[in-house]
PDB file of N, CA and C in Angstrom:
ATOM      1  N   UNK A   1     110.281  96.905 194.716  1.00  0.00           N
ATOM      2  CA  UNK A   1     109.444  95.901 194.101  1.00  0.00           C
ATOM      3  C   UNK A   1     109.829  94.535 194.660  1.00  0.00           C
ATOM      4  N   UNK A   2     108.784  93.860 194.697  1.00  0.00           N
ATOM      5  CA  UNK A   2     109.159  92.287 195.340  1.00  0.00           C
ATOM      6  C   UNK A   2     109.808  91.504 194.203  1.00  0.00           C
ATOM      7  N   UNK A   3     109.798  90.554 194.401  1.00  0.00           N
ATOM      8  CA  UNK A   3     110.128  89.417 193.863  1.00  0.00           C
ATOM      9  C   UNK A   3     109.336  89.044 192.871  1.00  0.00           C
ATOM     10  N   UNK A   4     107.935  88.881 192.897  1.00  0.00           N
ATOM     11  CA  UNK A   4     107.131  88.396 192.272  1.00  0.00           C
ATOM     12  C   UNK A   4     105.911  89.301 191.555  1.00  0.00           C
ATOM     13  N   UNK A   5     106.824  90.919 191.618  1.00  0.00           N
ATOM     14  CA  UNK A   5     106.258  91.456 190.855  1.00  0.00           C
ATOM     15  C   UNK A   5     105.275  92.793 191.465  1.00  0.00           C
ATOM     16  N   UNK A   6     105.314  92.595 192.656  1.00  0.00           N
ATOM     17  CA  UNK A   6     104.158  93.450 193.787  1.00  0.00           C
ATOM     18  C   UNK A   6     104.496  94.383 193.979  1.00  0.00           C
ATOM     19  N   UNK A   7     104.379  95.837 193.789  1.00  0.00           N
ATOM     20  CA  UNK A   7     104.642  97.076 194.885  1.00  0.00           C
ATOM     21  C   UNK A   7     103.672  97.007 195.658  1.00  0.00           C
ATOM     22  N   UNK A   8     104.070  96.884 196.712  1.00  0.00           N
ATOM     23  CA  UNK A   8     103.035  97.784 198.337  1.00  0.00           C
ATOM     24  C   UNK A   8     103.545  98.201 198.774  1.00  0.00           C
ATOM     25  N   UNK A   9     104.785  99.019 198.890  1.00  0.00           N
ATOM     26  CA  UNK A   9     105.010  99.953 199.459  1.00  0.00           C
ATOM     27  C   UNK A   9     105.187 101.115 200.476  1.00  0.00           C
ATOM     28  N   UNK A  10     105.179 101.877 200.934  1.00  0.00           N
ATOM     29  CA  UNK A  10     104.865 103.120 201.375  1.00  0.00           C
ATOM     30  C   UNK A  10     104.376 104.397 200.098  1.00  0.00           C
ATOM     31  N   UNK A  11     105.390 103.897 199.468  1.00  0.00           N
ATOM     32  CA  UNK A  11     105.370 104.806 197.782  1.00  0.00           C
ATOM     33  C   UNK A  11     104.442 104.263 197.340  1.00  0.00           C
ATOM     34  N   UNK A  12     104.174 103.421 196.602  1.00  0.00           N
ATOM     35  CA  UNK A  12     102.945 102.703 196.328  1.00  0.00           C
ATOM     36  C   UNK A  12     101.618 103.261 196.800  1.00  0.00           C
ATOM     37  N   UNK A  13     101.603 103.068 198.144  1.00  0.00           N
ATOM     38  CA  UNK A  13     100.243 103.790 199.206  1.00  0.00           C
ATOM     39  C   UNK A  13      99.758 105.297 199.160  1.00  0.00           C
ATOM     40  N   UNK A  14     100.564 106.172 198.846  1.00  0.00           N
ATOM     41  CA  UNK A  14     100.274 106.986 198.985  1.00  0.00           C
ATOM     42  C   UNK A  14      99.897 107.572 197.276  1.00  0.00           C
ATOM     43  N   UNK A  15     100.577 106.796 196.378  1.00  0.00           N
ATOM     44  CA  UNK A  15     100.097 106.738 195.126  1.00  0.00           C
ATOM     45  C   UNK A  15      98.788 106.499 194.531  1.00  0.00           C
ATOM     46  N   UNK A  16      98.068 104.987 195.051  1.00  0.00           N
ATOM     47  CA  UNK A  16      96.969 105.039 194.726  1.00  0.00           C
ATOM     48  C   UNK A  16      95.882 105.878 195.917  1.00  0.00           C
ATOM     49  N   UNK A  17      96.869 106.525 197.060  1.00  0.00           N
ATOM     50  CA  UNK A  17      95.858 107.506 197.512  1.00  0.00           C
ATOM     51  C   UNK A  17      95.222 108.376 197.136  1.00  0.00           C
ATOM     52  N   UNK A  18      96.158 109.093 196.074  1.00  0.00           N
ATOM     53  CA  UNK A  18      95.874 110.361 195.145  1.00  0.00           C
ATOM     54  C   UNK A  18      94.990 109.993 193.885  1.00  0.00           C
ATOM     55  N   UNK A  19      94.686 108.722 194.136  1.00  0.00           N
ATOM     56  CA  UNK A  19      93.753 108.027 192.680  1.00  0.00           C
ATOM     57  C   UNK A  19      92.356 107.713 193.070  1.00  0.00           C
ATOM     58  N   UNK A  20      91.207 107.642 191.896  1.00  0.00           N
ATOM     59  CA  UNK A  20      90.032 106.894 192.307  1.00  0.00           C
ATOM     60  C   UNK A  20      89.622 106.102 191.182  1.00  0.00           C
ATOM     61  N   UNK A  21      89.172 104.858 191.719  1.00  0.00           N
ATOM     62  CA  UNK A  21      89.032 103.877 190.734  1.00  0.00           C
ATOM     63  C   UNK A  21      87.571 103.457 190.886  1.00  0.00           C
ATOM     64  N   UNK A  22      86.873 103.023 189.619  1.00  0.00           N
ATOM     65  CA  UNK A  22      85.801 102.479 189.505  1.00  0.00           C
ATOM     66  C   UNK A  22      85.861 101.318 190.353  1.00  0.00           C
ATOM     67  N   UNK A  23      86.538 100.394 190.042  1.00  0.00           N
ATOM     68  CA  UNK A  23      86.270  99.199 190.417  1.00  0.00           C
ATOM     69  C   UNK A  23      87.403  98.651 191.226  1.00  0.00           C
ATOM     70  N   UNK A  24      87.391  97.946 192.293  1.00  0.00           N
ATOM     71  CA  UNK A  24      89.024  97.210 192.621  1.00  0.00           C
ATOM     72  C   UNK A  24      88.842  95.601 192.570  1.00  0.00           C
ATOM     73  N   UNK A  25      89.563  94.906 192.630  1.00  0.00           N
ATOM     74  CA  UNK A  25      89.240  93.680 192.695  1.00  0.00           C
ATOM     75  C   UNK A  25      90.274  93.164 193.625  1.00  0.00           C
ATOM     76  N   UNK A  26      90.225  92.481 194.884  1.00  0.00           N
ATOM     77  CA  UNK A  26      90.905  92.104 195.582  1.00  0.00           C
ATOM     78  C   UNK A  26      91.031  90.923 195.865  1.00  0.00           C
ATOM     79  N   UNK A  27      92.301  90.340 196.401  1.00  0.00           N
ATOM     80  CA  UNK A  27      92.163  89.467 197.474  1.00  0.00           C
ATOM     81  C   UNK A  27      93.183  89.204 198.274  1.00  0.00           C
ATOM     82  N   UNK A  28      93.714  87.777 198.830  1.00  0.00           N
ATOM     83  CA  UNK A  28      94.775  88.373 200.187  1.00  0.00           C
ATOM     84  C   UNK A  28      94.841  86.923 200.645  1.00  0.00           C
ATOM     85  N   UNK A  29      95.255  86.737 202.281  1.00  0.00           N
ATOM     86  CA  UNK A  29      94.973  85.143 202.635  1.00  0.00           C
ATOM     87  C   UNK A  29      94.455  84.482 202.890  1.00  0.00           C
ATOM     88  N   UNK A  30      93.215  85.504 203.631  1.00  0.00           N
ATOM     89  CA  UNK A  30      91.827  85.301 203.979  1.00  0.00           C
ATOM     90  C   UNK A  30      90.321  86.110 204.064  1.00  0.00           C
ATOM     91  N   UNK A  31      89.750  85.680 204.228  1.00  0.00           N
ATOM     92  CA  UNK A  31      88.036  86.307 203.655  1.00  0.00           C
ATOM     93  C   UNK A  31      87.213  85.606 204.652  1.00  0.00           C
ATOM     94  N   UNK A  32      86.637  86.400 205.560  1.00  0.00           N
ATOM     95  CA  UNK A  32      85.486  85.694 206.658  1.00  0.00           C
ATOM     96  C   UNK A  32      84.712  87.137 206.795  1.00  0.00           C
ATOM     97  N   UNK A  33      83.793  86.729 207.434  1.00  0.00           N
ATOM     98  CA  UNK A  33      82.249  87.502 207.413  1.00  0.00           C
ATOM     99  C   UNK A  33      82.481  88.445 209.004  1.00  0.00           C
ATOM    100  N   UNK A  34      83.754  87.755 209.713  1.00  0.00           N
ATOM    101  CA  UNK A  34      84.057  88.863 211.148  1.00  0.00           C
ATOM    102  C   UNK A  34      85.064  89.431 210.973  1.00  0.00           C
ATOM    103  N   UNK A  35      85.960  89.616 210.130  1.00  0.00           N
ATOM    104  CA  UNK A  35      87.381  89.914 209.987  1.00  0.00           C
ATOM    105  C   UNK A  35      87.641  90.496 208.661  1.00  0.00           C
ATOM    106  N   UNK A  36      86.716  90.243 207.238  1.00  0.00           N
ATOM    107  CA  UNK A  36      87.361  90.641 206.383  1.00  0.00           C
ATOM    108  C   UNK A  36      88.221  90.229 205.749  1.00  0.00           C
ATOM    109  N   UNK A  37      88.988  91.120 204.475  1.00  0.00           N
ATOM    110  CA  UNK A  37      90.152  90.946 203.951  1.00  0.00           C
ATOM    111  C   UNK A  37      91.542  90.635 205.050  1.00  0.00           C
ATOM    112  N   UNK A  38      91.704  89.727 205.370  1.00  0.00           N
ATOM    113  CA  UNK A  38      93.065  89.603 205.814  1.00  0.00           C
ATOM    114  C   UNK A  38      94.646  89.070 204.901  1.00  0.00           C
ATOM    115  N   UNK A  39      95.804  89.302 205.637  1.00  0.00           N
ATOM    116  CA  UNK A  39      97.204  88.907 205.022  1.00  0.00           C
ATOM    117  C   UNK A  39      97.879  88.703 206.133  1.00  0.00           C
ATOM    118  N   UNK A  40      99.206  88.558 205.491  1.00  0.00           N
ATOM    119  CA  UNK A  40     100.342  88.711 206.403  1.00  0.00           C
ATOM    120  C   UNK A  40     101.214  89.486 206.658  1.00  0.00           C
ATOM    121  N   UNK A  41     101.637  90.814 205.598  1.00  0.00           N
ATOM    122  CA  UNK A  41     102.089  91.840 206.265  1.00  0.00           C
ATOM    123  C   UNK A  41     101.771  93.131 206.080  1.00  0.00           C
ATOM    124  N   UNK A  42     102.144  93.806 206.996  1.00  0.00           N
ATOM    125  CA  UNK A  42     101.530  95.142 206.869  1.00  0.00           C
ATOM    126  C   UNK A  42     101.602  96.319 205.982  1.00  0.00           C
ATOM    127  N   UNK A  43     102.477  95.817 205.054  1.00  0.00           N
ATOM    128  CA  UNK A  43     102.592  96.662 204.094  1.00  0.00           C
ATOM    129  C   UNK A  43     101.287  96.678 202.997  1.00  0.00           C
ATOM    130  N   UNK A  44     101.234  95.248 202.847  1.00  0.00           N
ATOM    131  CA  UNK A  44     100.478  94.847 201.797  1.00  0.00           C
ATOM    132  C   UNK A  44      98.870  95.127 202.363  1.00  0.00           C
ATOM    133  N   UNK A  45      98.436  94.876 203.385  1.00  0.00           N
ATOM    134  CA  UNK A  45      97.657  95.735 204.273  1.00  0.00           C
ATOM    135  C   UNK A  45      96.792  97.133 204.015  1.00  0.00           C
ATOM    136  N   UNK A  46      97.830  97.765 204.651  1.00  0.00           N
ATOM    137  CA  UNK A  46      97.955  99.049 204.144  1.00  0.00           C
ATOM    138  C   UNK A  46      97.610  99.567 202.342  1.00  0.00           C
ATOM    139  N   UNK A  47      98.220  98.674 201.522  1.00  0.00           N
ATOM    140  CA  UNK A  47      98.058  99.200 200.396  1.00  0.00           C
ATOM    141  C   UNK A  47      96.504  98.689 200.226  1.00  0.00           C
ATOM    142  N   UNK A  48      95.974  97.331 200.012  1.00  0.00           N
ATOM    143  CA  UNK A  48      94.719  97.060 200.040  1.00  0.00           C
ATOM    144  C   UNK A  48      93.844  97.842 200.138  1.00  0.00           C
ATOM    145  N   UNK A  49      94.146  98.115 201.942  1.00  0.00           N
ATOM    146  CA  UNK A  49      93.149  99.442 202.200  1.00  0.00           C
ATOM    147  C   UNK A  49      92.729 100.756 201.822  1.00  0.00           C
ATOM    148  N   UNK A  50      93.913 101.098 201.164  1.00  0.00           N
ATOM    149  CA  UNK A  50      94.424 102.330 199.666  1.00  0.00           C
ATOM    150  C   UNK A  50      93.377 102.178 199.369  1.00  0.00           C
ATOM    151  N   UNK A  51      92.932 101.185 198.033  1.00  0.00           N
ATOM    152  CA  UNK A  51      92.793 100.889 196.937  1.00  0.00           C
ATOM    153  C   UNK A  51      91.322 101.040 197.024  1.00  0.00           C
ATOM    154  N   UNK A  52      90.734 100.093 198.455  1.00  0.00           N
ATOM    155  CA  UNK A  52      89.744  99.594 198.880  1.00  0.00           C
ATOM    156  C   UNK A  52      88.931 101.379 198.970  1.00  0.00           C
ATOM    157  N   UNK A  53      89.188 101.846 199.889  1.00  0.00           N
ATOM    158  CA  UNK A  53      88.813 103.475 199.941  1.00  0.00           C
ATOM    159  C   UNK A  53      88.613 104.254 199.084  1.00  0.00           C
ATOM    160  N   UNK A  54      89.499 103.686 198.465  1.00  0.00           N
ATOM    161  CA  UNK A  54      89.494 104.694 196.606  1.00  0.00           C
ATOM    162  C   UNK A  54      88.594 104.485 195.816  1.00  0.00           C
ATOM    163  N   UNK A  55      87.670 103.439 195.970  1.00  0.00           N
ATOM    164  CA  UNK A  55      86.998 102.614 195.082  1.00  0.00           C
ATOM    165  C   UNK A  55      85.897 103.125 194.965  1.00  0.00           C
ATOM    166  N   UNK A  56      85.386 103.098 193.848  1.00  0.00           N
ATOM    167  CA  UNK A  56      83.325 102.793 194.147  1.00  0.00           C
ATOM    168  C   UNK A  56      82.456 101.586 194.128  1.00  0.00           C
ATOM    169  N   UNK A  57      83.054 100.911 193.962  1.00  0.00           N
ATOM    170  CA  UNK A  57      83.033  99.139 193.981  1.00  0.00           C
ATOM    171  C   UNK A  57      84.052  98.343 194.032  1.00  0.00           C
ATOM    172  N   UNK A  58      83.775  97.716 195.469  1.00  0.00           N
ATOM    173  CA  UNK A  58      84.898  96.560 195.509  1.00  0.00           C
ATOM    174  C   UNK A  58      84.495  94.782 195.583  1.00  0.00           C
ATOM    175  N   UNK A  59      85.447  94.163 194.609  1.00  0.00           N
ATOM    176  CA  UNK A  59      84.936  92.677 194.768  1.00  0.00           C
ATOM    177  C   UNK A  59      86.071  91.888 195.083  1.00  0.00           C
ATOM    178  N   UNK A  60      85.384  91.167 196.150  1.00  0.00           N
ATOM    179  CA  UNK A  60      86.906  90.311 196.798  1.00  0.00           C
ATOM    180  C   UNK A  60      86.559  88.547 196.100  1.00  0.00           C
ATOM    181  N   UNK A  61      87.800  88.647 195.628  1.00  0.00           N
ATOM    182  CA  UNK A  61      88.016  87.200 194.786  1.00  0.00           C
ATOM    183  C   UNK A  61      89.012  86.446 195.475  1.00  0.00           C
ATOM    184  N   UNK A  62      88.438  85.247 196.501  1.00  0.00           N
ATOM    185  CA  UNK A  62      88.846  84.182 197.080  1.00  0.00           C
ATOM    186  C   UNK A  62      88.262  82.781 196.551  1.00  0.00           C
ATOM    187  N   UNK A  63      89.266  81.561 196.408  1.00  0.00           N
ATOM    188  CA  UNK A  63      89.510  80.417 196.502  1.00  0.00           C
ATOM    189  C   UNK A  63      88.594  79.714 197.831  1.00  0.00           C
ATOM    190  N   UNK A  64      88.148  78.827 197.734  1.00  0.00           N
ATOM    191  CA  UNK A  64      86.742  78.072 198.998  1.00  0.00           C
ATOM    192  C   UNK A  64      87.739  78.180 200.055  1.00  0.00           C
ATOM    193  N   UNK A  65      89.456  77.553 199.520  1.00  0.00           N
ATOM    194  CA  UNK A  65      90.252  77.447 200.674  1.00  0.00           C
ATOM    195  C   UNK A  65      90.444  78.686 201.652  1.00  0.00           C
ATOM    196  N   UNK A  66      90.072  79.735 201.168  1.00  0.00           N
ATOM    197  CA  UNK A  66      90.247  80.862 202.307  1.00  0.00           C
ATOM    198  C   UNK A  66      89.300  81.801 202.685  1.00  0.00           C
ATOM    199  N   UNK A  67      88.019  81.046 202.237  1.00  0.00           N
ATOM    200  CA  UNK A  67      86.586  81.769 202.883  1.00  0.00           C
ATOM    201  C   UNK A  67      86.462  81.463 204.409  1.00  0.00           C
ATOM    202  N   UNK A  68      86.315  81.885 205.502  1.00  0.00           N
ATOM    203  CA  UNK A  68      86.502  81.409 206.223  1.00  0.00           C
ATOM    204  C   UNK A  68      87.762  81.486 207.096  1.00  0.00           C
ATOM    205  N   UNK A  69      88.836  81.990 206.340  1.00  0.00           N
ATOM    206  CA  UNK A  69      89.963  81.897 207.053  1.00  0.00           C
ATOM    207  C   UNK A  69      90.377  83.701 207.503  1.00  0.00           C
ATOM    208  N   UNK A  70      91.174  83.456 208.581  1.00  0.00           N
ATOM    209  CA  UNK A  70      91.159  84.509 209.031  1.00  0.00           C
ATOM    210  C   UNK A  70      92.739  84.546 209.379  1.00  0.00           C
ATOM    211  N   UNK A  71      93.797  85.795 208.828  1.00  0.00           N
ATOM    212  CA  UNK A  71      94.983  85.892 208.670  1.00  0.00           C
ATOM    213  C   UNK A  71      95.824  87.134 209.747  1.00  0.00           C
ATOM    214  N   UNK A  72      96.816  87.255 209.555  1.00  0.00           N
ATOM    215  CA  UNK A  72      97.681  87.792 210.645  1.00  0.00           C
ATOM    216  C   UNK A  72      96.625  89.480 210.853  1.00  0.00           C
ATOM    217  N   UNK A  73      96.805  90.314 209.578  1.00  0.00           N
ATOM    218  CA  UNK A  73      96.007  91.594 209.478  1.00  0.00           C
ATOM    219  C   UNK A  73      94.899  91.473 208.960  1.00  0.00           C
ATOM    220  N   UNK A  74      94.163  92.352 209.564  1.00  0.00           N
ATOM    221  CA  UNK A  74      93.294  93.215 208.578  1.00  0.00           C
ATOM    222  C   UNK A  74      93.206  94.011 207.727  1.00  0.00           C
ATOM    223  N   UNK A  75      92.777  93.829 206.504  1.00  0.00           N
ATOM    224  CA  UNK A  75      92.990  95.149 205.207  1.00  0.00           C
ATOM    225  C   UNK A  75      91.524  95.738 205.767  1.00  0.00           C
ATOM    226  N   UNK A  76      90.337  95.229 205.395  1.00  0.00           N
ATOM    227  CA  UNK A  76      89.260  95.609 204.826  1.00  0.00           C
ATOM    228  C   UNK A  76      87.739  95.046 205.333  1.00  0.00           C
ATOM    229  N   UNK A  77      86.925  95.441 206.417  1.00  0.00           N
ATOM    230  CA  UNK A  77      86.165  95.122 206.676  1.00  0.00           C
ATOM    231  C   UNK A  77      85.579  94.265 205.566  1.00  0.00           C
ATOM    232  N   UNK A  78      84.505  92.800 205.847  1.00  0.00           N
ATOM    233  CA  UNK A  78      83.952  92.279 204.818  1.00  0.00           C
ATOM    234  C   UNK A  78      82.874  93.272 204.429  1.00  0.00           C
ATOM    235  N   UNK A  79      81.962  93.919 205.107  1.00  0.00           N
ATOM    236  CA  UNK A  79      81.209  94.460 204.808  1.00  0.00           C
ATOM    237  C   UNK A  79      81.200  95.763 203.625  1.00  0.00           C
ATOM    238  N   UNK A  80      82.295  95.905 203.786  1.00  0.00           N
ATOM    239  CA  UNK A  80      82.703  96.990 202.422  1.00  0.00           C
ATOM    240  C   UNK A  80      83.045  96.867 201.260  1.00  0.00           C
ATOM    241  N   UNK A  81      82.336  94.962 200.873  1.00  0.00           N
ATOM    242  CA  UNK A  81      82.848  94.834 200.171  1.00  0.00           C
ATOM    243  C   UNK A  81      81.384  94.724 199.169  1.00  0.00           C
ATOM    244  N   UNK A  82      81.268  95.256 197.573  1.00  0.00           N
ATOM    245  CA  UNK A  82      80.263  95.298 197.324  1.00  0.00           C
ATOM    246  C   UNK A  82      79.976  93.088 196.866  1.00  0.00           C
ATOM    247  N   UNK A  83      80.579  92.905 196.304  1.00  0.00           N
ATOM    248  CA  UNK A  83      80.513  91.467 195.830  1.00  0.00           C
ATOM    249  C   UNK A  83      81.751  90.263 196.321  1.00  0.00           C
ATOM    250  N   UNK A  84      81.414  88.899 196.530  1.00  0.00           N
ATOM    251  CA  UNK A  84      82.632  88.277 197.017  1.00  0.00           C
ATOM    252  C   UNK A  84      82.432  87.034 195.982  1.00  0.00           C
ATOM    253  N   UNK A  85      83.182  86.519 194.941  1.00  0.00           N
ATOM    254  CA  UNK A  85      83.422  86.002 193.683  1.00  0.00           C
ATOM    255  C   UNK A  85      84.353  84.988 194.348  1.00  0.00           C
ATOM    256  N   UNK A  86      83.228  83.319 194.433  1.00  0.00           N
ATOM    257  CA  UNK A  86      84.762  82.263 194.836  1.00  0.00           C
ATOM    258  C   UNK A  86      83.600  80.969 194.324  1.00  0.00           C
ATOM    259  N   UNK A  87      84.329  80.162 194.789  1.00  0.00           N
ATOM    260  CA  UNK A  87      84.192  78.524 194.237  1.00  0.00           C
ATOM    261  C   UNK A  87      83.514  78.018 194.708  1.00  0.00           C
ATOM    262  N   UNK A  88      82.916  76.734 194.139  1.00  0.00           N
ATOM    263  CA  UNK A  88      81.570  76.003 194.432  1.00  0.00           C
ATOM    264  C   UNK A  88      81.789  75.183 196.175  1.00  0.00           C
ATOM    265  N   UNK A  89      83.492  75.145 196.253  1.00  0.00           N
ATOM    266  CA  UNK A  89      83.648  74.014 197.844  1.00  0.00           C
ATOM    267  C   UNK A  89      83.429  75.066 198.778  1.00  0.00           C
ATOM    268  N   UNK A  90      83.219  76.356 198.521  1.00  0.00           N
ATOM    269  CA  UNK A  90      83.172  77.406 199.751  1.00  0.00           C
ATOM    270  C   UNK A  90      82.335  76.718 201.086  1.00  0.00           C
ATOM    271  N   UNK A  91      82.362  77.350 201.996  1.00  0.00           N
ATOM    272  CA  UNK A  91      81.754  76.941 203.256  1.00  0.00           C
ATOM    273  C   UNK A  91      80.237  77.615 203.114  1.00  0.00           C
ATOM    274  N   UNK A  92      79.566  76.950 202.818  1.00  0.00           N
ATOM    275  CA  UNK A  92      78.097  77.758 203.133  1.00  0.00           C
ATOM    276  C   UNK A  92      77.615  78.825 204.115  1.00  0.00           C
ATOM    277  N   UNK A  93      77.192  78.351 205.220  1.00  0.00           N
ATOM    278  CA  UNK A  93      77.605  79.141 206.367  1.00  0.00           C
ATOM    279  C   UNK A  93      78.220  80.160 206.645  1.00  0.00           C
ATOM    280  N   UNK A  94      79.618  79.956 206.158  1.00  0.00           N
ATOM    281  CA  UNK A  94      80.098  81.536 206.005  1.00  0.00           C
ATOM    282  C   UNK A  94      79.592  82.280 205.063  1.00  0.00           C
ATOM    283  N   UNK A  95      79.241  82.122 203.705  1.00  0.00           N
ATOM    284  CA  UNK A  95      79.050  82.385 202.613  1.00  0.00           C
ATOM    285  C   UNK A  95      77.514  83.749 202.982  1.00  0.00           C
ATOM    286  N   UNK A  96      76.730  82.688 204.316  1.00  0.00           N
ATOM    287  CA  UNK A  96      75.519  82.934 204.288  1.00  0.00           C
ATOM    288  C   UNK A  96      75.912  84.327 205.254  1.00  0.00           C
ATOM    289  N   UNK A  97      76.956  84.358 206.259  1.00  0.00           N
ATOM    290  CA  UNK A  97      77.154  85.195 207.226  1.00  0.00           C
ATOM    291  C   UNK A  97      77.189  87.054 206.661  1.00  0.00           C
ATOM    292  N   UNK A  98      78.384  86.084 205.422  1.00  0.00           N
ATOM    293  CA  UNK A  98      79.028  87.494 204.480  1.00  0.00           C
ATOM    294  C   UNK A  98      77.738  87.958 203.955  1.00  0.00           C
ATOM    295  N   UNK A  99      76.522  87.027 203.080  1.00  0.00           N
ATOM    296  CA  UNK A  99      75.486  87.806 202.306  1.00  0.00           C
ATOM    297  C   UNK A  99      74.449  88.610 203.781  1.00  0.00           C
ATOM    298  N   UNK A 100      74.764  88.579 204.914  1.00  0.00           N
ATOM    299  CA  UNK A 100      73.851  88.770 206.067  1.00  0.00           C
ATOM    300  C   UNK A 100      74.395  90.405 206.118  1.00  0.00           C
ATOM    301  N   UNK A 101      75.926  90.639 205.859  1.00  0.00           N
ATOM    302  CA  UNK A 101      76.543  92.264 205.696  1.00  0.00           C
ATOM    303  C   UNK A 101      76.065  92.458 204.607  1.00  0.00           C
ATOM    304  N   UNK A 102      75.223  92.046 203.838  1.00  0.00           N
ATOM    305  CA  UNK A 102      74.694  92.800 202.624  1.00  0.00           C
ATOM    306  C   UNK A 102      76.000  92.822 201.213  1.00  0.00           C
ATOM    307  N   UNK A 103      76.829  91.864 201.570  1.00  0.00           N
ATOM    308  CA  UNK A 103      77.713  91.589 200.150  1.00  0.00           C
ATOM    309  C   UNK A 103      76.515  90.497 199.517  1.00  0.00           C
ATOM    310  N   UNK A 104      77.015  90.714 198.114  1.00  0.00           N
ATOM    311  CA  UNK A 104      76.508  90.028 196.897  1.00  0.00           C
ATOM    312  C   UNK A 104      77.550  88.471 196.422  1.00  0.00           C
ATOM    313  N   UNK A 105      77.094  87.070 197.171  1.00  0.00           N
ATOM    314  CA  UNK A 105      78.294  86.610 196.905  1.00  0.00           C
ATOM    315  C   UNK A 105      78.269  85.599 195.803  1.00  0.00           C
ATOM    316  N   UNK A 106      79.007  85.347 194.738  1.00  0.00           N
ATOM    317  CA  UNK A 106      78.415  84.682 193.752  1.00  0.00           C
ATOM    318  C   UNK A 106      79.214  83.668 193.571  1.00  0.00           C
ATOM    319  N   UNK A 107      78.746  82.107 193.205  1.00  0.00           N
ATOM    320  CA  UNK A 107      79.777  81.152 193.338  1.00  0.00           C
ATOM    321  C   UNK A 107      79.711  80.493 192.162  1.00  0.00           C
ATOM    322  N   UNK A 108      80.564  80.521 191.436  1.00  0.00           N
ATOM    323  CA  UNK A 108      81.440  79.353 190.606  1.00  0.00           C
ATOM    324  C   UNK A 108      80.882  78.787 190.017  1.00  0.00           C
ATOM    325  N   UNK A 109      80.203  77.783 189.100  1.00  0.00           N
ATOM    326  CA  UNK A 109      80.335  76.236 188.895  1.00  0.00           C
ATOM    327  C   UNK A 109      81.241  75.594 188.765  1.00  0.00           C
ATOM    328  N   UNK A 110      81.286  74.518 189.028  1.00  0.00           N
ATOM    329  CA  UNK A 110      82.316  73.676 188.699  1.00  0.00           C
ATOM    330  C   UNK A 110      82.180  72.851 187.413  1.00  0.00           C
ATOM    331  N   UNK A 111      82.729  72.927 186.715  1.00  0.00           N
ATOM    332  CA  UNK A 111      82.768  72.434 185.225  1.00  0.00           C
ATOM    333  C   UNK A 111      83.401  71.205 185.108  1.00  0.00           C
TER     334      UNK A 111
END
């Protein structure tokens, strides 16, 4: 276990392999419309992609700051993702790229 609470594992991975989940909710360091779910290491990676496979709906929940951004790995094609849930400063453009793979992306108000 990390520090801050995380298993990803190897043990971990092969755990929620043997599982299937309705719903997953993800996210990571970055979220763009050519790259997907990205991070920084491969463990955490790997487990994502677990989870992501296992799923029958997945929604990736990013911050405006990392729509657009694109990180060391890849977890998760964007396109596999059913919905992408982030904030009103998002980048449009990208926003528009991701709804072009047929994600559902829904933004915020700001209150």
């Amino acid at each position: 276990m990390r520090s801050n609470g995380r298993i990803v594992d190897s043990f971990a991975q092969e755990f929620v392999r043997n599982m299937r989940f309705d719903i997953s909710f993800l996210t990571g360091a970055g979220f763009s419309a050519s790259f997907g779910i990205s991070n920084g290491t491969a463990e955490t990676s790997a487990f994502q992609r677990a989870v992501a496979e296992n799923s029958r709906k997945n929604i990736a929940l990013f911050p405006n700051q990392k729509i657009g951004h694109n990180s060391f790995l890849k977890d998760v094609d964007a396109a596999e993702f059913d919905v992408l849930i982030t904030d009103w400063d998002a980048v449009e453009d990208e926003l528009s790229k991701i709804e072009d793979l047929g994600v559902e992306v829904i933004v915020v108000d700001k209150r």
